[in-house]
Protein backbone atom coordinates (compact mmCIF):
# COMPACT_ATOMS: atom_id res chain seq x y z
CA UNK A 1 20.06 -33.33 -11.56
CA UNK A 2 21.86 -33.41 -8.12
CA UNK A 3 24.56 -31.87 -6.43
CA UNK A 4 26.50 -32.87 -3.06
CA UNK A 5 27.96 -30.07 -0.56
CA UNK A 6 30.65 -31.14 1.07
CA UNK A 7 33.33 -29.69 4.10
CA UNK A 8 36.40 -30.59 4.33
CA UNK A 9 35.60 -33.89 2.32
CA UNK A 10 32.46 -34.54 3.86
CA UNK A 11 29.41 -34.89 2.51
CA UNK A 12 26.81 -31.84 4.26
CA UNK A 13 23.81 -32.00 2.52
CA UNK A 14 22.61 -32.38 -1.22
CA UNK A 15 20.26 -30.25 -3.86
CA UNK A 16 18.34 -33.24 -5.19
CA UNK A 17 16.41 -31.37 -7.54
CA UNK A 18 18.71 -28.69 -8.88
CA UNK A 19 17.50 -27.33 -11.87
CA UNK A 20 20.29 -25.99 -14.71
CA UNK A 21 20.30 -22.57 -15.50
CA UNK A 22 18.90 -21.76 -11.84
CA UNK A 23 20.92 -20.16 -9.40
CA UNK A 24 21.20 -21.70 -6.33
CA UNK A 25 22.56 -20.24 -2.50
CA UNK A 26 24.31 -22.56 0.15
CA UNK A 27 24.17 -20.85 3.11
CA UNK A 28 27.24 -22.40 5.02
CA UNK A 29 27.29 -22.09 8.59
CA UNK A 30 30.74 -23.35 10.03
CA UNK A 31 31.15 -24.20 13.82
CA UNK A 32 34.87 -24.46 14.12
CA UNK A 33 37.43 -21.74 13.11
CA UNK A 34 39.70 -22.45 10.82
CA UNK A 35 40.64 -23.44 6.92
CA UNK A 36 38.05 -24.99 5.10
CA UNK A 37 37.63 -27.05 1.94
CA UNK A 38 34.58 -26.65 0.87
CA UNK A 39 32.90 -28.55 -2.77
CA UNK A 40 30.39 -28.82 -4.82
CA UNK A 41 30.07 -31.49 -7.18
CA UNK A 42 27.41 -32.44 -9.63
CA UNK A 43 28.13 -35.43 -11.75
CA UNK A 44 32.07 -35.23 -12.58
CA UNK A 45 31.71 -31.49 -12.24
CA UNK A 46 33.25 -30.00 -8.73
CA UNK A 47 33.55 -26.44 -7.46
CA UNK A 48 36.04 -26.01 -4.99
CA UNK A 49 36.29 -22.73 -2.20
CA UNK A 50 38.98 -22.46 0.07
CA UNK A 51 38.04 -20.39 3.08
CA UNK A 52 39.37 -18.91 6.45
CA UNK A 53 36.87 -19.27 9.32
CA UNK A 54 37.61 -17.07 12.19
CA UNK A 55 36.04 -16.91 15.57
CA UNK A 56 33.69 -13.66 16.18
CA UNK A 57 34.64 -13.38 19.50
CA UNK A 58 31.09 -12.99 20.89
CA UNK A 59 30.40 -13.79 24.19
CA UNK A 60 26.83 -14.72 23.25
CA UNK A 61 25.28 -18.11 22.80
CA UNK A 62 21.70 -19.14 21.41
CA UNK A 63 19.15 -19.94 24.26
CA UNK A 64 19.00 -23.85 24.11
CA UNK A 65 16.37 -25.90 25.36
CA UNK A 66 13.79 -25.61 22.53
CA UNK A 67 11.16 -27.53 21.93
CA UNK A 68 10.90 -26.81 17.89
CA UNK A 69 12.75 -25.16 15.65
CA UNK A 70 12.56 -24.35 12.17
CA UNK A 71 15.20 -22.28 10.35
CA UNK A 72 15.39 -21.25 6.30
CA UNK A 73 18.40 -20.93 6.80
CA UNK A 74 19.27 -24.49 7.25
CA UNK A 75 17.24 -25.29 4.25
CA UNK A 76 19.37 -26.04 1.43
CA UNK A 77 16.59 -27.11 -1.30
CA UNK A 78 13.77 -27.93 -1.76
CA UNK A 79 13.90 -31.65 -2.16
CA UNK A 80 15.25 -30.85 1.51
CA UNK A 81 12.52 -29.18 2.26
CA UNK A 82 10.09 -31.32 1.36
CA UNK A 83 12.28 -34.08 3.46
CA UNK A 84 12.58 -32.01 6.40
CA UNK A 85 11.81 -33.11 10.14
CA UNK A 86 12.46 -32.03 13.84
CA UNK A 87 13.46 -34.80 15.73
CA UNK A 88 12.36 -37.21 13.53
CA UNK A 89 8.65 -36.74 14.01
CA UNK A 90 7.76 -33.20 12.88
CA UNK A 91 7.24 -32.72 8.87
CA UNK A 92 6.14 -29.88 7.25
CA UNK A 93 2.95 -30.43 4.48
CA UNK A 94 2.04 -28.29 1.52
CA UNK A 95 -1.17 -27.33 -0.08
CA UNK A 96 -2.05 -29.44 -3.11
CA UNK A 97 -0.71 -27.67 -6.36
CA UNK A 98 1.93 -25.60 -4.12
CA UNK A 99 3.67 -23.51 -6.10
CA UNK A 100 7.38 -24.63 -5.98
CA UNK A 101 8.36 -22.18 -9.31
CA UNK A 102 7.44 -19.33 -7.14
CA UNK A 103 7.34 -20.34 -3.94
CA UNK A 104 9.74 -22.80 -1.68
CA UNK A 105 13.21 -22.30 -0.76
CA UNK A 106 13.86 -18.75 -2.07
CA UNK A 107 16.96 -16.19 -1.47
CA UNK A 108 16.85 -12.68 -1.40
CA UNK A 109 19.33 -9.80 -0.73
CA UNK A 110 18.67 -7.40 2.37
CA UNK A 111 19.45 -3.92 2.64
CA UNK A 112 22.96 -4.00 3.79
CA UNK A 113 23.48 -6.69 0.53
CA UNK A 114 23.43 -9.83 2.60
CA UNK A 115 21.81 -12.69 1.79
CA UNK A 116 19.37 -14.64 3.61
CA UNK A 117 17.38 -17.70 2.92
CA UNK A 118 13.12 -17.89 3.17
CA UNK A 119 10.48 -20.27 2.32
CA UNK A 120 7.38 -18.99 0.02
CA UNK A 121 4.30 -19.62 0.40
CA UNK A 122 2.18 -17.48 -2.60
CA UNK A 123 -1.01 -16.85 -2.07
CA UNK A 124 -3.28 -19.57 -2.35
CA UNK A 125 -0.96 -21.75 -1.09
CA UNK A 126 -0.07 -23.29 2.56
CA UNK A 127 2.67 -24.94 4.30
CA UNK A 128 1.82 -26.66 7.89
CA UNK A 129 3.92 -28.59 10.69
CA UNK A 130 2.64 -31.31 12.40
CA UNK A 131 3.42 -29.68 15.77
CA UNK A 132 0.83 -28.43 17.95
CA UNK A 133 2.95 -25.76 20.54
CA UNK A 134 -0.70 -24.95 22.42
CA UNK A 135 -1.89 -28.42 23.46
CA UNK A 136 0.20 -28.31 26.79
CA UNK A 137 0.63 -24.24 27.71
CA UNK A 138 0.33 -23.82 30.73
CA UNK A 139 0.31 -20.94 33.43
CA UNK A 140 3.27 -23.49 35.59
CA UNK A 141 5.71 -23.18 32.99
CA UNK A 142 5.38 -20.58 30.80
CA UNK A 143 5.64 -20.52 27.16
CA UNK A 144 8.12 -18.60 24.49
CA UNK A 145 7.48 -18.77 20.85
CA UNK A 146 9.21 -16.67 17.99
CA UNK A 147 8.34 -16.14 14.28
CA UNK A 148 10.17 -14.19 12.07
CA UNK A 149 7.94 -13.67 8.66
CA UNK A 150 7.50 -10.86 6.04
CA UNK A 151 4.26 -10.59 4.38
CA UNK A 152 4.03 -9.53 0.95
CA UNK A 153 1.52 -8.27 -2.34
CA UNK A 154 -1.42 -8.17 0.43
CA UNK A 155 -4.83 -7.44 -1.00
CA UNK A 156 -6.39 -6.97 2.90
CA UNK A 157 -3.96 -5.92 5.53
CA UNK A 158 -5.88 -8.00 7.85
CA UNK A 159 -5.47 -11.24 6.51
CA UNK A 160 -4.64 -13.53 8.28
CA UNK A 161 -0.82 -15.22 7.45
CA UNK A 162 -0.39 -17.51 10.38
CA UNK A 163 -2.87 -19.54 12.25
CA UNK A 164 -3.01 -22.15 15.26
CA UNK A 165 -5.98 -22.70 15.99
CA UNK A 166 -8.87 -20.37 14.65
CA UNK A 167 -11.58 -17.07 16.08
CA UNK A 168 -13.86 -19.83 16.77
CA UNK A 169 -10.93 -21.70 19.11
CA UNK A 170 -11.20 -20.84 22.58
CA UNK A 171 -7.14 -19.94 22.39
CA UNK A 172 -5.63 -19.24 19.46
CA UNK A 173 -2.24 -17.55 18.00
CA UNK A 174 -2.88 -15.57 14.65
CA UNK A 175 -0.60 -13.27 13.15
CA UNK A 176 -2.22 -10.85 10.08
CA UNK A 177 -0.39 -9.31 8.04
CA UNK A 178 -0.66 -5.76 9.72
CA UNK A 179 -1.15 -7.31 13.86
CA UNK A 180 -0.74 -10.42 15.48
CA UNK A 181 -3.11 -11.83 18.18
CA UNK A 182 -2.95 -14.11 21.41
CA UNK A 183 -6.47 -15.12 23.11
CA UNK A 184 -6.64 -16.84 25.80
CA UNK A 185 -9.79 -18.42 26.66
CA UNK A 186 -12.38 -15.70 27.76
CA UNK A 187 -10.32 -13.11 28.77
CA UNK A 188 -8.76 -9.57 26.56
CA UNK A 189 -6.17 -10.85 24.19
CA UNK A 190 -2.64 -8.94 23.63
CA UNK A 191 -2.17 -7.39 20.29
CA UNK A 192 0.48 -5.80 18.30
CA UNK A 193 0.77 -3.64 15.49
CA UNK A 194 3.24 -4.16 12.95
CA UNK A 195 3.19 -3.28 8.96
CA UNK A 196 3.32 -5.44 5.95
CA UNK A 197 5.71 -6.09 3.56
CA UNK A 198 8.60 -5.72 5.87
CA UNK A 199 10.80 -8.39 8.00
CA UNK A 200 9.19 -8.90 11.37
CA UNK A 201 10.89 -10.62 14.11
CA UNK A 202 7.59 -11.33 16.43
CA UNK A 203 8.00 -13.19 19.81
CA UNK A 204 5.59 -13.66 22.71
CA UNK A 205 6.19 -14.81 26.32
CA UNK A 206 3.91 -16.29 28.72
CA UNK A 207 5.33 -15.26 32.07
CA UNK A 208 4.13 -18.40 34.64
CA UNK A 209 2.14 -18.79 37.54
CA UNK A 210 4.24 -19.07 40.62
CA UNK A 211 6.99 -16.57 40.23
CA UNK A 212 5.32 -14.06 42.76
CA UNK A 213 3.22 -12.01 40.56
CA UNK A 214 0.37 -12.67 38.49
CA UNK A 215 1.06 -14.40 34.80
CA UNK A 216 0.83 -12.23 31.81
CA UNK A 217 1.63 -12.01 27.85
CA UNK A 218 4.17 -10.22 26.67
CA UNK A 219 4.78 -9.58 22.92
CA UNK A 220 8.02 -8.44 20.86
CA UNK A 221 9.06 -6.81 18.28
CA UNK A 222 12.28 -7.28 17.09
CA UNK A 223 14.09 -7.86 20.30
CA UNK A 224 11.84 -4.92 22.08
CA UNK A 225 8.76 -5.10 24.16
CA UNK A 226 5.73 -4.45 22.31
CA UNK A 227 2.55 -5.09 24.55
CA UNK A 228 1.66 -6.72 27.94
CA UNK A 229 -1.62 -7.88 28.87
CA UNK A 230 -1.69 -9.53 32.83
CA UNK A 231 -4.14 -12.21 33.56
CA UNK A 232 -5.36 -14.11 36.88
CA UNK A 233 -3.87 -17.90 38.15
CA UNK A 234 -7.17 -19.42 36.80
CA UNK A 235 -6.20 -18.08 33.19
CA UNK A 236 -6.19 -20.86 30.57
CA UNK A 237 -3.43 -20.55 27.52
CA UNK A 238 -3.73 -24.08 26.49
CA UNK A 239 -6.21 -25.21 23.57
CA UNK A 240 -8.65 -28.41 24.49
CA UNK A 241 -8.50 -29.23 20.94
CA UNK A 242 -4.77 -28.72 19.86
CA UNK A 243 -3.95 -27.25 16.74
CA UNK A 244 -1.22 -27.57 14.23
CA UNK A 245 0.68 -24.33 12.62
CA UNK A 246 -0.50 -23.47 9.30
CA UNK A 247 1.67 -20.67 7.27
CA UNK A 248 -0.21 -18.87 4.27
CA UNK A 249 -2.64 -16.84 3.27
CA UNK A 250 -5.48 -15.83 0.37
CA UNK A 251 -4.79 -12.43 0.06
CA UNK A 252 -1.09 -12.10 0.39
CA UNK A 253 2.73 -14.17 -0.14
CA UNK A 254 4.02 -15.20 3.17
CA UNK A 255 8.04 -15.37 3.65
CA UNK A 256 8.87 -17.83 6.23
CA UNK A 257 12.56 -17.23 8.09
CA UNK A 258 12.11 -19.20 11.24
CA UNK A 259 9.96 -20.68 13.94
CA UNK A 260 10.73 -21.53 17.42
CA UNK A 261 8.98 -22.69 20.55
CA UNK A 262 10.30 -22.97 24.22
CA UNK A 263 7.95 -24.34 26.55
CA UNK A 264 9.69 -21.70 29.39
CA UNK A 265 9.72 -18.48 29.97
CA UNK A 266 12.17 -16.35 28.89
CA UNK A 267 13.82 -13.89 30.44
CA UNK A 268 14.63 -9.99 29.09
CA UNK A 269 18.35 -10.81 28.45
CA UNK A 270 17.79 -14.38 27.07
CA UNK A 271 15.65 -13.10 24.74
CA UNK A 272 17.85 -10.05 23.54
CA UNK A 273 20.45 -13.17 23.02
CA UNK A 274 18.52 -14.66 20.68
CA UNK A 275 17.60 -11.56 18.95
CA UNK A 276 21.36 -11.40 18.29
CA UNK A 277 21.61 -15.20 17.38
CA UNK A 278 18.98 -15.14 15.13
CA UNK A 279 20.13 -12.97 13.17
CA UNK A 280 19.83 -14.04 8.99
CA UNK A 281 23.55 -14.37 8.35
CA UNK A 282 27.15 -13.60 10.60
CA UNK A 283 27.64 -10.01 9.67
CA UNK A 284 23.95 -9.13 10.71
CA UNK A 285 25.04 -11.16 14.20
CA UNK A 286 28.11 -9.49 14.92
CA UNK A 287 26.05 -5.75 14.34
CA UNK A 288 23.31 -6.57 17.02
CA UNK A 289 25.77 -8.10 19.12
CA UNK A 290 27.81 -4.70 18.97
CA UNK A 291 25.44 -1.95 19.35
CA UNK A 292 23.82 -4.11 22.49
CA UNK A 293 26.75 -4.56 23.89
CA UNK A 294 26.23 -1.48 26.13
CA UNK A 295 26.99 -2.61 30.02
CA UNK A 296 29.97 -2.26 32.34
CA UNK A 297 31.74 -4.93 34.06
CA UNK A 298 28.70 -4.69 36.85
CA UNK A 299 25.92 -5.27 35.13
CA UNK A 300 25.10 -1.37 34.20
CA UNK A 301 24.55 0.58 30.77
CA UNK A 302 27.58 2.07 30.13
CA UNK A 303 26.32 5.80 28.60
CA UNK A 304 30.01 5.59 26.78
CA UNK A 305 29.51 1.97 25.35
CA UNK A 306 26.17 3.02 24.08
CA UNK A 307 27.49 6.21 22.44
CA UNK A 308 30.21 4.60 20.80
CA UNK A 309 27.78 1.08 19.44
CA UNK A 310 25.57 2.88 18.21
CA UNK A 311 26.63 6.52 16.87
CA UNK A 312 22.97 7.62 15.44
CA UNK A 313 22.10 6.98 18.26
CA UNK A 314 20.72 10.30 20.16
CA UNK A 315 21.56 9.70 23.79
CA UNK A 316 20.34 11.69 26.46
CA UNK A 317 21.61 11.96 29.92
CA UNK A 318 20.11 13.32 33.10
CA UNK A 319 21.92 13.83 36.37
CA UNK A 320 19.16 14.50 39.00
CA UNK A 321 19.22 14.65 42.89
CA UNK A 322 16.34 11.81 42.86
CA UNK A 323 13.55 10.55 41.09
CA UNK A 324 10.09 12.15 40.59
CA UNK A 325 7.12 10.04 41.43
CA UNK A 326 4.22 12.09 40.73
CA UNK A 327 2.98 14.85 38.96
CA UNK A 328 3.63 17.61 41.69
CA UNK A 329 6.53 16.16 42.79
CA UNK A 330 8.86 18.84 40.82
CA UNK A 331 12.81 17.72 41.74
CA UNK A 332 14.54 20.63 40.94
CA UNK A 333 18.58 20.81 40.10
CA UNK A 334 18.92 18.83 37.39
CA UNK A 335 21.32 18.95 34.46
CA UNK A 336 21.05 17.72 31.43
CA UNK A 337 23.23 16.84 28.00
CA UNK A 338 22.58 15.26 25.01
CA UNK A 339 25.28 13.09 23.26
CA UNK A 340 25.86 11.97 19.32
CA UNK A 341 28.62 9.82 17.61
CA UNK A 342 30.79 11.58 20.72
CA UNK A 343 31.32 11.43 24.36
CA UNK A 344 31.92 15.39 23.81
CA UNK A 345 28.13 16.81 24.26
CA UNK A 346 26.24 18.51 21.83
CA UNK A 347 24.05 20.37 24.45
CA UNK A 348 24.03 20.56 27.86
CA UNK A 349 21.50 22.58 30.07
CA UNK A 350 21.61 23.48 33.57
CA UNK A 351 19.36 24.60 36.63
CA UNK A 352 15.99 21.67 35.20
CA UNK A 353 13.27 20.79 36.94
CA UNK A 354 11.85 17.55 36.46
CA UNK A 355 8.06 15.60 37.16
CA UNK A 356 6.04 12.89 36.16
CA UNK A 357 3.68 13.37 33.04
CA UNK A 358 0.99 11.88 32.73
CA UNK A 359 -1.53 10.11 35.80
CA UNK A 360 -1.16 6.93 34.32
CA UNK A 361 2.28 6.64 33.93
CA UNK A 362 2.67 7.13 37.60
CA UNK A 363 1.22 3.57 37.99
CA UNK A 364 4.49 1.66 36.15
CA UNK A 365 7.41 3.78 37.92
CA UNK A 366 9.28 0.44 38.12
CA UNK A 367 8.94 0.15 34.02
CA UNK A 368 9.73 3.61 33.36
CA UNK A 369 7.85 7.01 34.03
CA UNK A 370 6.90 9.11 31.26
CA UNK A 371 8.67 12.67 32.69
CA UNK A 372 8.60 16.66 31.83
CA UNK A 373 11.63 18.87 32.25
CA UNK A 374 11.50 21.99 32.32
CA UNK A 375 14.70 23.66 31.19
CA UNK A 376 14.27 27.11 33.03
CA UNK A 377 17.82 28.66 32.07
CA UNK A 378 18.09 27.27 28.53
CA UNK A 379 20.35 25.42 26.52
CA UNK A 380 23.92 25.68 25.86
CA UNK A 381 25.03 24.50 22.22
CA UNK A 382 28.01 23.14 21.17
CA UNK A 383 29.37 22.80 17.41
């Protein structure tokens, strides 16, 4: 059987192999506020929703200029699936016997009872793209690619889930199920820890030659710097012998939500955009976009706007004369309070003395110092 989704009239896409009896998710994306018709018919059989789009009002756009991008979400079958291309050129394959009962276009319901789309790949089983995002990386351009995945029933938590390329590559990507990996050829690769069975958002960002400081790797998790690992201008990121992306695993199911490659780097606030834009479904984008929207008309965090976005949030605020830069550089006269849900604090402290931590963390002041305060007339509490 086969059913047409239609807008307004229009035909949008089709579920060429619906099955009866199975339940089935369109996830409808509209552009353009507004009333909307939309239908599904199957046969002489038609389902008609009438629906009020309105604009979110975000001032917050997804970072174009992508090379590849692959999306669940856009998915709406998987006869679609299996028809799928990027520009006309890049497919996806499957593993012979894939298991399409179990596997393929799949929905699920997240936390906040949302749903969002996934392709599944059950162990055993692979699905690959004819797109090899390594064969032209270089240190000139830089490089941004972002996976969001969810490993699942793993028998080793160091199995690998996503390969391009291989250990026995001179550069490779590979993301486990508990850490993923970028080598470069001969030189330390940049890890990160993350933990199975739960929805990763995993980005990394070659930084490129030319911009006045060395290149390095950066990783992400979930819209937050993870590791950094800086190289030299003779550092090579690109693989001799390309390598397409292969999704899957032995050991444990693999839940694929998206894939995208820039060939540019990207910088901190593009890439908190897209962790807003790439969120699974509206309501998801509209809660990033709020509790990040934090800055005051010049371009500084507002300690108000962050209180009130994100009210679980325990903010702390420090008003100091100037800022320590070593360990025995003690700046005295500081005050302190500490904020909750309110712009009323729930502890303030006078008369602190503040220093650097830690001899390492002296060497990344611009980053952020790790700091001590002492608080040498106590705390005042408020209720």
């Amino acid at each position: 059987m086969s059913a047409t989704l239609r807008e307004d009239g229009v035909d949008k896409d089709s579920w060429t192999d619906y099955t009866n009896g199975v339940q089935y998710y369109w996830n409808y994306t509209p552009t353009v506020p507004g009333n909307k018709i939309l239908s599904i018919l199957s046969g002489t059989t038609e389902k008609v929703l009438r629906i009020s789009v309105n604009d979110l009002g975000l001032a917050a756009t997804e970072v174009s200029g992508y090379e590849f991008k692959f999306k669940a979400s856009d998915i709406t079958s998987n006869g679609n699936l299996r028809n799928w291309s990027y520009g006309g050129t890049i497919r996806p394959s499957f593993s012979e016997d894939f298991d399409w009962v179990n596997g393929g276009l799949k929905s699920e319901v997240d936390e906040n009872g949302n749903v969002r789309n996934y392709i599944g790949i059950k162990a055993g089983n692979t699905m690959s793209f004819n797109y090899k995002p390594l064969a032209n990386t270089t240190i000139n351009t830089g490089f941004t690619m972002k996976i969001i995945f969810k490993a699942n029933e793993c028998r080793s938590y160091d199995a690998n889930i996503l390969t391009i390329g291989s250990s026995t590559d001179n550069v490779y990507l590979t993301l486990k199920a508990n850490e993923g990996i970028f080598q470069p050829q001969g030189e330390q690769a940049v890890k990160v820890p993350y933990c199975e069975d739960s929805y990763i958002e995993f980005e990394i960002d070659l930084w490129p030659y030319g911009t006045g400081q060395s290149p390095y790797l950066m990783t992400w998790l979930d819209g937050v710097p993870a590791s950094a690992v800086s190289y030299s201008n003779n550092s090579i990121f690109f693989q001799r012998t390309p390598a397409d992306i292969v999704v899957g695993s032995n050991d444990c199911d693999v839940q694929l939500y998206m894939i995208k490659v820039y060939k540019k780097h990207l910088s901190n606030e593009q890439h908190l955009i897209n962790f807003i834009m790439d969120a699974p479904n509206a309501i998801e984008i509209v809660k990033r976009y709020n509790r990040n929207n934090i800055l005051d008309d010049n371009g500084e965090i507002s300690y108000s706007k962050l209180i009130e976005k994100n009210p679980n949030c325990d903010v702390y605020l420090y008003e100091i004369p100037r800022m320590t830069t070593t360990k025995k550089d003690k700046v005295e006269g500081c005050t302190y309070k500490r904020y909750k849900g309110s712009t009323s604090p729930l502890q303030t402290a006078e008369d602190v003395t503040m220093a650097v931590q830690g001899t390492s963390s002296a060497a990344y002041g611009l980053a952020a110092f790790n700091f001590n305060s002492t608080f040498n007339s106590g705390f005042t509490d408020y209720t």
